[in-house]
PDB file of N, CA and C in Angstrom:
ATOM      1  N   UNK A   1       1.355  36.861 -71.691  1.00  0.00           N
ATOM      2  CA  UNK A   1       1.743  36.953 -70.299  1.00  0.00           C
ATOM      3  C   UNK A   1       1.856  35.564 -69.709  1.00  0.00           C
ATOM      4  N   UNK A   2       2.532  35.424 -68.418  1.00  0.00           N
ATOM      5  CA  UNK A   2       2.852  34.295 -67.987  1.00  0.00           C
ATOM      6  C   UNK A   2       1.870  34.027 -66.794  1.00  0.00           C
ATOM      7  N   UNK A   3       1.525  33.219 -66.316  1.00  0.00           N
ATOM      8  CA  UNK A   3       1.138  32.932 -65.322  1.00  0.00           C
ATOM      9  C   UNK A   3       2.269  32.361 -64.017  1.00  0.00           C
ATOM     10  N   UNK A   4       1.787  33.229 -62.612  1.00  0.00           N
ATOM     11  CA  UNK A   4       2.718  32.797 -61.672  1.00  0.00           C
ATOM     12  C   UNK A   4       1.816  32.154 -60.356  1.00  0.00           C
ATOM     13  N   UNK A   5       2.671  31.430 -59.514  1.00  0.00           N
ATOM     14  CA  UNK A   5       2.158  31.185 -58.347  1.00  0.00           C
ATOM     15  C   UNK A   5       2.799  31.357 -57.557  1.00  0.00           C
ATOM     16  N   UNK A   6       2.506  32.481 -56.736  1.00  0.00           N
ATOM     17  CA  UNK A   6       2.619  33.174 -55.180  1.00  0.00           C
ATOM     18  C   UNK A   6       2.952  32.116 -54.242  1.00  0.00           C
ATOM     19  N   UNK A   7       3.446  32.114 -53.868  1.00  0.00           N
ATOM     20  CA  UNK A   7       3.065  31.649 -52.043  1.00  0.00           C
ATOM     21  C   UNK A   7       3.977  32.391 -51.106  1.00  0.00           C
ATOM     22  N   UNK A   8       3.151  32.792 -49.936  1.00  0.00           N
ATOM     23  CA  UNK A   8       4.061  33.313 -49.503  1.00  0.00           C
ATOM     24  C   UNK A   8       3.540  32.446 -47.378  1.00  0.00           C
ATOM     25  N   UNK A   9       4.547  32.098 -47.019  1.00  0.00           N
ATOM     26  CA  UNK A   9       4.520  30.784 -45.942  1.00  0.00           C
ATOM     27  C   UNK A   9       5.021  31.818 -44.841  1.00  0.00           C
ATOM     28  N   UNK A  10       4.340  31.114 -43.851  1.00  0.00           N
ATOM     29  CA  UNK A  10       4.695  32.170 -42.438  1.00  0.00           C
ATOM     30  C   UNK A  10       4.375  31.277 -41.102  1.00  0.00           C
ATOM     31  N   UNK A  11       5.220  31.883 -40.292  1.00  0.00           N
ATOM     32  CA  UNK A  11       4.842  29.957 -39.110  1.00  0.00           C
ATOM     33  C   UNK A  11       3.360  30.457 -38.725  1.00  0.00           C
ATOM     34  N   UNK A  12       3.327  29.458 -37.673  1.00  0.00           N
ATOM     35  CA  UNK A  12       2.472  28.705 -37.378  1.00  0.00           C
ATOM     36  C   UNK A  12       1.772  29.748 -35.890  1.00  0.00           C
ATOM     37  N   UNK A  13       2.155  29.832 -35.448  1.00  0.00           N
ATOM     38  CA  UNK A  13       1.365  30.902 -34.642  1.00  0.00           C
ATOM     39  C   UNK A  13       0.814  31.526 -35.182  1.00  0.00           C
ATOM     40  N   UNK A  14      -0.149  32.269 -34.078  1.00  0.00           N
ATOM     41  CA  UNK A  14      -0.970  33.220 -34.378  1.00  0.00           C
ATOM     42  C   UNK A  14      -1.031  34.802 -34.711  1.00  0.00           C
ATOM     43  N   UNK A  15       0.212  34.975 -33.636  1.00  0.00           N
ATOM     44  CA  UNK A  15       1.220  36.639 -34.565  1.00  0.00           C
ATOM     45  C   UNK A  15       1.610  36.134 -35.563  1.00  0.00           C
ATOM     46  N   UNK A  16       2.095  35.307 -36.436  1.00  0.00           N
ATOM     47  CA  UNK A  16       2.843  34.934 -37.146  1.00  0.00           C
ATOM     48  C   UNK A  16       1.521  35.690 -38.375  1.00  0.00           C
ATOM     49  N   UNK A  17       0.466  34.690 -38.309  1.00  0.00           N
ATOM     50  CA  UNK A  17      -0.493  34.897 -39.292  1.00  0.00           C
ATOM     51  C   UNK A  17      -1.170  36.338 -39.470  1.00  0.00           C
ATOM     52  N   UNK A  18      -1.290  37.261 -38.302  1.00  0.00           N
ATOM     53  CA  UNK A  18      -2.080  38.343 -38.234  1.00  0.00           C
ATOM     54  C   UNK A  18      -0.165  39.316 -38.796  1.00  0.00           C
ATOM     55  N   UNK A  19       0.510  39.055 -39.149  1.00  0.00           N
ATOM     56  CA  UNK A  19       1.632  39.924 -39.211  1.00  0.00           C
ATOM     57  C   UNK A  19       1.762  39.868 -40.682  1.00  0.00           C
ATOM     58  N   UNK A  20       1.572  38.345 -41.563  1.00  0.00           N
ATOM     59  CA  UNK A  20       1.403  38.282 -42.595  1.00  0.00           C
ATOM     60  C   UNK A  20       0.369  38.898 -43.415  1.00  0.00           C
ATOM     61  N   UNK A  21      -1.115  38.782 -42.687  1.00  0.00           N
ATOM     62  CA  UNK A  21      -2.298  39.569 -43.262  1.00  0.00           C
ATOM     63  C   UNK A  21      -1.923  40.721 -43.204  1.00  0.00           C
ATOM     64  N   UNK A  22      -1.526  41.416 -42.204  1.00  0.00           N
ATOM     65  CA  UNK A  22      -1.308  42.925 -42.041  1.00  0.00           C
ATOM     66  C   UNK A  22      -0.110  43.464 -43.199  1.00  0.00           C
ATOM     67  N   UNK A  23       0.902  42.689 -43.445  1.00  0.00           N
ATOM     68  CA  UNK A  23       1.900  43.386 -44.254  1.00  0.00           C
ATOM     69  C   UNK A  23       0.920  43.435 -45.627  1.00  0.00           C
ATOM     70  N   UNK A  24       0.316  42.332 -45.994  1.00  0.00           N
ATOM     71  CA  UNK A  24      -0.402  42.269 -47.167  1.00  0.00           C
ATOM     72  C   UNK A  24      -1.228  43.395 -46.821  1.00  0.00           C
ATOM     73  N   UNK A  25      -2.262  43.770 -46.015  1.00  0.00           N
ATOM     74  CA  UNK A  25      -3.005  44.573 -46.183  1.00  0.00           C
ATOM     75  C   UNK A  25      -2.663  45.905 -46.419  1.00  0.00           C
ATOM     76  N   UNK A  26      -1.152  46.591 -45.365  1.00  0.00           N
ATOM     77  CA  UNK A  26      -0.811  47.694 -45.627  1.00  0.00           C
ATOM     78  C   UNK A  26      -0.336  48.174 -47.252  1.00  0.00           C
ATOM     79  N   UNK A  27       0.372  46.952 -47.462  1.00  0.00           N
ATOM     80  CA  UNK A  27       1.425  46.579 -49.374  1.00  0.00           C
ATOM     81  C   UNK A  27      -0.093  47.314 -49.866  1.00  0.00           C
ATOM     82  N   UNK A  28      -1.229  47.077 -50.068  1.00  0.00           N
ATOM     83  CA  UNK A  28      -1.880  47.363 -50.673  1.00  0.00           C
ATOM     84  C   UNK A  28      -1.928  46.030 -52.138  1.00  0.00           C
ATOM     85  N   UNK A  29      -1.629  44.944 -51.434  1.00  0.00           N
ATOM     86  CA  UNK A  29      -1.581  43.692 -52.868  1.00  0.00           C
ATOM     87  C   UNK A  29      -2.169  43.173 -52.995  1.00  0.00           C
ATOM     88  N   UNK A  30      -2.573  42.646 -54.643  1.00  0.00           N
ATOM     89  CA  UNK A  30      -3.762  42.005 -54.843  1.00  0.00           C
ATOM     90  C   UNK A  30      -3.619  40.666 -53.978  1.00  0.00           C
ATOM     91  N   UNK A  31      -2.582  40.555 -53.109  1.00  0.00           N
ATOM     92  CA  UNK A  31      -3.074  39.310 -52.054  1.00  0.00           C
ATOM     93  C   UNK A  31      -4.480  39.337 -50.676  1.00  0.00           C
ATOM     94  N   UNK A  32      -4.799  40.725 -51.129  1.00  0.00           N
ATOM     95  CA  UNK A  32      -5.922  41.429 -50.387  1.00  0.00           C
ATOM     96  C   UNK A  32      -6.961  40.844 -51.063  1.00  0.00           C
ATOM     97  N   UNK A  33      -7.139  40.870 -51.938  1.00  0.00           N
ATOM     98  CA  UNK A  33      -8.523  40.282 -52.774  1.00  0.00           C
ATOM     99  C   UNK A  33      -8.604  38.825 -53.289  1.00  0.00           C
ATOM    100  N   UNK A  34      -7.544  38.981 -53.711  1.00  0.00           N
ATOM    101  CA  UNK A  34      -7.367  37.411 -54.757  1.00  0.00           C
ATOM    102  C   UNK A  34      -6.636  36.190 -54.113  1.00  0.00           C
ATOM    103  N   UNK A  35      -5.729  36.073 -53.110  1.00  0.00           N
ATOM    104  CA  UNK A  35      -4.968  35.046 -52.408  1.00  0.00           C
ATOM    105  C   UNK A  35      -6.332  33.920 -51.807  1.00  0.00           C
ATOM    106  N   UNK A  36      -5.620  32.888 -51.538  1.00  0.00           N
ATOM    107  CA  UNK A  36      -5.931  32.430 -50.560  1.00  0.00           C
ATOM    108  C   UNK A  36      -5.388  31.775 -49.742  1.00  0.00           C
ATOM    109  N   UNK A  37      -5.746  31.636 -48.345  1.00  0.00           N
ATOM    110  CA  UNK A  37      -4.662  30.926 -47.346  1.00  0.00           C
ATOM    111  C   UNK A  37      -5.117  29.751 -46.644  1.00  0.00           C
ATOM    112  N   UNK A  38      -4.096  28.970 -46.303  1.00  0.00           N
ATOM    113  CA  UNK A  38      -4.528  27.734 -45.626  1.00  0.00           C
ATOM    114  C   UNK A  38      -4.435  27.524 -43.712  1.00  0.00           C
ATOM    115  N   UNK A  39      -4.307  28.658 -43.541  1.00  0.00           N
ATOM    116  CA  UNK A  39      -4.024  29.047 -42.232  1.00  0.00           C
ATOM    117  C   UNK A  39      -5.007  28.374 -41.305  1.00  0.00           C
ATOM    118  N   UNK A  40      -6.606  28.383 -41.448  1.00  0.00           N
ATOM    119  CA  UNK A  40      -7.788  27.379 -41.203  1.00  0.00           C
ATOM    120  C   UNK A  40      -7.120  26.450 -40.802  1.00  0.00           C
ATOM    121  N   UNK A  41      -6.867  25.880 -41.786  1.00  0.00           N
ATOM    122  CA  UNK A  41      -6.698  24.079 -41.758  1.00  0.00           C
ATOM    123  C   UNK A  41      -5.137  23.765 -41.631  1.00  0.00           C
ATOM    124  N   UNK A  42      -4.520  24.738 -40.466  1.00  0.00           N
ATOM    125  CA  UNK A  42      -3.155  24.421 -40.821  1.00  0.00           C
ATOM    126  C   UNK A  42      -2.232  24.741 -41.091  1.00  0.00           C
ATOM    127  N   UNK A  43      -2.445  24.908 -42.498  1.00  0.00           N
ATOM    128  CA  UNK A  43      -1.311  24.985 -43.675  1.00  0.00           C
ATOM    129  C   UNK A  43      -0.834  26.750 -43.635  1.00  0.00           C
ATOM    130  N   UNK A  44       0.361  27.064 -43.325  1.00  0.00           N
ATOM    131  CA  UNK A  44       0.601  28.861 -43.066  1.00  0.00           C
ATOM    132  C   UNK A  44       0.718  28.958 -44.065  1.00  0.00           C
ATOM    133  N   UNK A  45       0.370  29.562 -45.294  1.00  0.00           N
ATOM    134  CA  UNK A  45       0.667  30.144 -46.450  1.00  0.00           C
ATOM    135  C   UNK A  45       0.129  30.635 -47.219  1.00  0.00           C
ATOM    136  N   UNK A  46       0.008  31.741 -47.952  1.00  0.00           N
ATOM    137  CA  UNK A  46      -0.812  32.599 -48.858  1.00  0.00           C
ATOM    138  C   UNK A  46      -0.429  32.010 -50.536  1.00  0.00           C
ATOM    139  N   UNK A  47      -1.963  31.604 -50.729  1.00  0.00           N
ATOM    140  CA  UNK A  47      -1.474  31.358 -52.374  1.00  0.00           C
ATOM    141  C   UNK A  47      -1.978  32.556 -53.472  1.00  0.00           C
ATOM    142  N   UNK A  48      -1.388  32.884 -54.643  1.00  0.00           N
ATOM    143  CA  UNK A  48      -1.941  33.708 -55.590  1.00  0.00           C
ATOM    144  C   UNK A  48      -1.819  33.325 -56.850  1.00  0.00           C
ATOM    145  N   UNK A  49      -2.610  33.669 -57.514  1.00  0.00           N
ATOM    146  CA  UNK A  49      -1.725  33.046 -58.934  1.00  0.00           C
ATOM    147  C   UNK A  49      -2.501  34.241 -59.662  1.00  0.00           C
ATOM    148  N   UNK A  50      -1.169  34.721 -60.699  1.00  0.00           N
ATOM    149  CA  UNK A  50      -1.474  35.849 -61.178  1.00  0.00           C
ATOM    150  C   UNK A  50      -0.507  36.007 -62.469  1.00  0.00           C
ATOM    151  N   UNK A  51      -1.645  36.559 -63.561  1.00  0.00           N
ATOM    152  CA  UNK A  51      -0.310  36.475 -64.676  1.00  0.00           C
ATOM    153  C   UNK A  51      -0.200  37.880 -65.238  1.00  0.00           C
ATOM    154  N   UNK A  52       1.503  37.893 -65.251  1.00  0.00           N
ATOM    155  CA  UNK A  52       1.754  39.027 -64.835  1.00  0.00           C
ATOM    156  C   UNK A  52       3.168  38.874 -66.376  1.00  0.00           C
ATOM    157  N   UNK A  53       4.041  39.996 -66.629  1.00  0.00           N
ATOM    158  CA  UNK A  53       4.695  40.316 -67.567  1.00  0.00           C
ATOM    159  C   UNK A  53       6.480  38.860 -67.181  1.00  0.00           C
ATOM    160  N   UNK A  54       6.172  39.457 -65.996  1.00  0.00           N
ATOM    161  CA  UNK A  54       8.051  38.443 -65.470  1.00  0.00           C
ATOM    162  C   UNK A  54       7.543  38.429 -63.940  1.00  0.00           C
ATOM    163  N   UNK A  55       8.977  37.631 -63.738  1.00  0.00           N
ATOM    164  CA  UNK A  55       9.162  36.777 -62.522  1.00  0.00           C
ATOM    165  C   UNK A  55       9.229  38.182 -61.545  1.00  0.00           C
ATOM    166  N   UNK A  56       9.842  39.584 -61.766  1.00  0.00           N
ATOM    167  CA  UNK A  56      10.178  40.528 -60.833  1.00  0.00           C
ATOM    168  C   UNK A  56       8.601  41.019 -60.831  1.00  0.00           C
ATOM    169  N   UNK A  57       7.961  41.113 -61.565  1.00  0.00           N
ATOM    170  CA  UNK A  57       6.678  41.613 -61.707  1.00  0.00           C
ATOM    171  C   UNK A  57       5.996  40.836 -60.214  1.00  0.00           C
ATOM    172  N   UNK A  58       6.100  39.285 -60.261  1.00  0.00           N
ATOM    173  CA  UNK A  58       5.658  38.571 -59.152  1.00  0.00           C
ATOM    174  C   UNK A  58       5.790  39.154 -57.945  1.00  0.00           C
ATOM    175  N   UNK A  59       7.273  39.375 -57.999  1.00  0.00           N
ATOM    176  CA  UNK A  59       8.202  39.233 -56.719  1.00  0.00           C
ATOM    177  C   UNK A  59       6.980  40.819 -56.076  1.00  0.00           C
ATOM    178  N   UNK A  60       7.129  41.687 -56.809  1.00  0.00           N
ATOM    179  CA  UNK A  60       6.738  43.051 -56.533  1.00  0.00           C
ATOM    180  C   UNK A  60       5.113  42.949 -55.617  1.00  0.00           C
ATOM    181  N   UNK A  61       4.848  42.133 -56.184  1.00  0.00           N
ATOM    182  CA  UNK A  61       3.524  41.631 -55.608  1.00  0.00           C
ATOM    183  C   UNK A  61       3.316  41.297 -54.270  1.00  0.00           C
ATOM    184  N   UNK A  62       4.519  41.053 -53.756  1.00  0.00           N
ATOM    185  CA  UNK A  62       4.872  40.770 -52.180  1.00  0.00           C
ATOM    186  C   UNK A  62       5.031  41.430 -51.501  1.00  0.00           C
ATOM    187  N   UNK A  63       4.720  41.957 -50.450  1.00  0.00           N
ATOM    188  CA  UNK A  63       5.289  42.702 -49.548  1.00  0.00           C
ATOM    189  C   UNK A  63       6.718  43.224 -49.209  1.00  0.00           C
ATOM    190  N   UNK A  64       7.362  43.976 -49.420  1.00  0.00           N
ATOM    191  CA  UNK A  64       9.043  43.699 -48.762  1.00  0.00           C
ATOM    192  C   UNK A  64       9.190  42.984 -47.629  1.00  0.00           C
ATOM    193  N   UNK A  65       8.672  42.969 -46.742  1.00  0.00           N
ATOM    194  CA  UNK A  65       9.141  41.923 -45.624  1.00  0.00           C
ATOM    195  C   UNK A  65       8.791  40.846 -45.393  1.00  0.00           C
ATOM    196  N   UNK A  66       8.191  40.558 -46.733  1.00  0.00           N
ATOM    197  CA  UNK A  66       7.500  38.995 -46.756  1.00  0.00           C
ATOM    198  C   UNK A  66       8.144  38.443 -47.962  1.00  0.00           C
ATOM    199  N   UNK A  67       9.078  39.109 -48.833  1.00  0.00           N
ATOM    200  CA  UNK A  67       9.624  38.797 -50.391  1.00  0.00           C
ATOM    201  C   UNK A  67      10.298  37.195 -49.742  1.00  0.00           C
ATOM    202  N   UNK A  68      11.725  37.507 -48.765  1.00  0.00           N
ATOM    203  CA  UNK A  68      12.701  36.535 -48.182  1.00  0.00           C
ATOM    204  C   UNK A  68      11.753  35.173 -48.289  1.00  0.00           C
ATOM    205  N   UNK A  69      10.776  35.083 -47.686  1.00  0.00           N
ATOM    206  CA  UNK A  69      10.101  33.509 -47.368  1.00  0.00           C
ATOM    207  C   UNK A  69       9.361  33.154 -48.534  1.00  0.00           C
ATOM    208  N   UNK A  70       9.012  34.073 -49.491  1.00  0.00           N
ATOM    209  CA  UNK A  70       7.946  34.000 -51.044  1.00  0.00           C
ATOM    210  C   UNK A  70       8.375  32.928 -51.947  1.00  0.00           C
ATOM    211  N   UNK A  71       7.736  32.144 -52.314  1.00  0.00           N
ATOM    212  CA  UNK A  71       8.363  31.187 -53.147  1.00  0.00           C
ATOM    213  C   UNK A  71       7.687  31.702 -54.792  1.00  0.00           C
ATOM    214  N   UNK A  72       8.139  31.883 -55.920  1.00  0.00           N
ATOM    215  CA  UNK A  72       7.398  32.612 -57.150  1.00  0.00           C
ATOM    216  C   UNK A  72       7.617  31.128 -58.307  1.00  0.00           C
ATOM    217  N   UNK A  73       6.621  30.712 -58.506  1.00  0.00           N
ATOM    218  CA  UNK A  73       6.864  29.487 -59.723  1.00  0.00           C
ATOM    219  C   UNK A  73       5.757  29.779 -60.819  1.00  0.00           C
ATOM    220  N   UNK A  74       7.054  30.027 -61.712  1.00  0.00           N
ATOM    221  CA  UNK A  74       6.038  29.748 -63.092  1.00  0.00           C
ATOM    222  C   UNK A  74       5.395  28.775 -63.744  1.00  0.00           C
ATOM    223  N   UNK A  75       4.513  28.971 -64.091  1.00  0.00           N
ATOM    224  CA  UNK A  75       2.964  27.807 -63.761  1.00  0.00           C
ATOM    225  C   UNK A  75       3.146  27.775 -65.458  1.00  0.00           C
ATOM    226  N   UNK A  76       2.526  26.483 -66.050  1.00  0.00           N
ATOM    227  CA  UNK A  76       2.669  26.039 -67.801  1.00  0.00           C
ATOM    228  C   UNK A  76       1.639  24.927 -67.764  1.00  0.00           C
ATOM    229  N   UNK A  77       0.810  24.942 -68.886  1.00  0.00           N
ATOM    230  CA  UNK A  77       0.268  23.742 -68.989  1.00  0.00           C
ATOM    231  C   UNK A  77       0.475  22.760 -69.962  1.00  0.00           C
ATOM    232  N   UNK A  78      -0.062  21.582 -70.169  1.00  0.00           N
ATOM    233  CA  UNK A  78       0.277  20.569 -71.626  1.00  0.00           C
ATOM    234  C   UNK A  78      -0.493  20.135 -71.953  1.00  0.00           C
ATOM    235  N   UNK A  79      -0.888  20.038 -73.539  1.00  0.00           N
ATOM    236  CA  UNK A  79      -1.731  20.045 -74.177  1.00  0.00           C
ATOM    237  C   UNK A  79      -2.007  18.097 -74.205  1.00  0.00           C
ATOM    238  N   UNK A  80      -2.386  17.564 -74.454  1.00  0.00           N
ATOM    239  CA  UNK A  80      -2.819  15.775 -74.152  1.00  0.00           C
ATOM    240  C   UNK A  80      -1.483  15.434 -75.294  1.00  0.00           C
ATOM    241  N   UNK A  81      -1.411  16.054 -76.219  1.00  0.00           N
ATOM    242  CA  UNK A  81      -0.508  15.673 -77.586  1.00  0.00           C
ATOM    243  C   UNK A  81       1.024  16.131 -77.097  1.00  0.00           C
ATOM    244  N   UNK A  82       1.174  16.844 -76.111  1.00  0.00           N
ATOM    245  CA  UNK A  82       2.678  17.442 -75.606  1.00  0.00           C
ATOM    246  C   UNK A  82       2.687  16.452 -75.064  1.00  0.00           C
ATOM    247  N   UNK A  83       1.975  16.025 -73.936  1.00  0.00           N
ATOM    248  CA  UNK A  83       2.114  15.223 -72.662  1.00  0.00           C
ATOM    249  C   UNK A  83       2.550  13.693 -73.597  1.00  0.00           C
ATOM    250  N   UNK A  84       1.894  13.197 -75.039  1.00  0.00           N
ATOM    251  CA  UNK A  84       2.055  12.046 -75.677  1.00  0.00           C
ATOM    252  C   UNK A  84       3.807  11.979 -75.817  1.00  0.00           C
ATOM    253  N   UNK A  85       3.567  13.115 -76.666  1.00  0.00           N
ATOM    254  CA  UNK A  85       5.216  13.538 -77.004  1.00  0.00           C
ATOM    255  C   UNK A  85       6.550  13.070 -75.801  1.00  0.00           C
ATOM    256  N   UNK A  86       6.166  13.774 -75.054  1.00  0.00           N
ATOM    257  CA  UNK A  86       7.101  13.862 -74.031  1.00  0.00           C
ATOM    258  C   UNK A  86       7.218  11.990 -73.162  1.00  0.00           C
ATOM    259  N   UNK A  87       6.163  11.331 -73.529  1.00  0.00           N
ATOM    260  CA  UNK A  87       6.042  10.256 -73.092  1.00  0.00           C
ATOM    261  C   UNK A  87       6.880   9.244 -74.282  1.00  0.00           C
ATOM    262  N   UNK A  88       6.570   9.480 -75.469  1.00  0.00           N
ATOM    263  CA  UNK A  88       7.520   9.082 -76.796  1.00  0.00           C
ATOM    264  C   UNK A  88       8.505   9.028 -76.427  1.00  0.00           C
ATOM    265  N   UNK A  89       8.956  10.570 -75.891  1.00  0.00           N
ATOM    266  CA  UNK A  89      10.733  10.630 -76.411  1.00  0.00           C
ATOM    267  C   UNK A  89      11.271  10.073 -75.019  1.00  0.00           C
ATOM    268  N   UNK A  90      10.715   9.699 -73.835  1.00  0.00           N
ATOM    269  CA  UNK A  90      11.254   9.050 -72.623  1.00  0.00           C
ATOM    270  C   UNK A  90      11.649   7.333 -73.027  1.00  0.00           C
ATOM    271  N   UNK A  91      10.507   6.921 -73.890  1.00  0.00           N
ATOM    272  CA  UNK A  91      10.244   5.373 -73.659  1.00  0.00           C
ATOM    273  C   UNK A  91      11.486   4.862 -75.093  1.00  0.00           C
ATOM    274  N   UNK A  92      11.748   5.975 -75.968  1.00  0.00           N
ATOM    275  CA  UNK A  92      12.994   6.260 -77.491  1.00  0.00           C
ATOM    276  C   UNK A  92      14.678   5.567 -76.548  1.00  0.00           C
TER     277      UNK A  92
END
C-alpha cells in the first residue's frame, strides 16, 4: 500500500473552520480521529496521512464538499544509499 497525505485547507475565519470540522464529522472520516489541524496557530488546514490502495481511495476520504480545495500527495521515502545514488547521477 501507498502512503498519502491529506490536506484539506479552508479560510481563515471562524465559519470557515467549524464548516470544515462539521463536513468531516458528518462524512463520518477517519479525519475525525486521525487528522490534524493547524487552525490554533493559524494555519487552516486538516492534515492526514493514510495508506491506503490509490490516489481515489484518498480522494474518498474527503468529504464531497471539501474534495475541490483537498490537495492528495503521495508520500515515498529514500533509503541513505538512494539518496547517494541520486546525488552520483546529478554531479555524472
Amino acid at each position: 500500500m501507498a502512503r498519502y497525505l491529506i490536506e484539506i485547507p479552508h479560510g481563515d475565519e471562524y465559519r470557515a473552520c467549524v464548516k470544515a470540522l462539521e463536513a468531516v464529522r458528518e462524512y463520518g472520516s477517519h479525519f475525525v480521529t486521525h487528522a490534524d489541524w493547524g487552525c490554533g496557530d493559524g494555519v487552516h488546514c486538516g492534515w492526514l496521512i493514510a495508506e491506503l490502495e490509490s490516489r481515489t481511495d484518498a480522494e474518498l476520504l474527503v468529504p464531497p464538499q471539501l474534495r475541490h480545495e483537498a490537495r492528495i500527495t503521495k508520500l515515498n521515502t529514500y533509503t541513505s544509499e538512494q539518496i547517494a545514488a541520486l546525488v552520483a547521477k546529478l554531479e555524472n
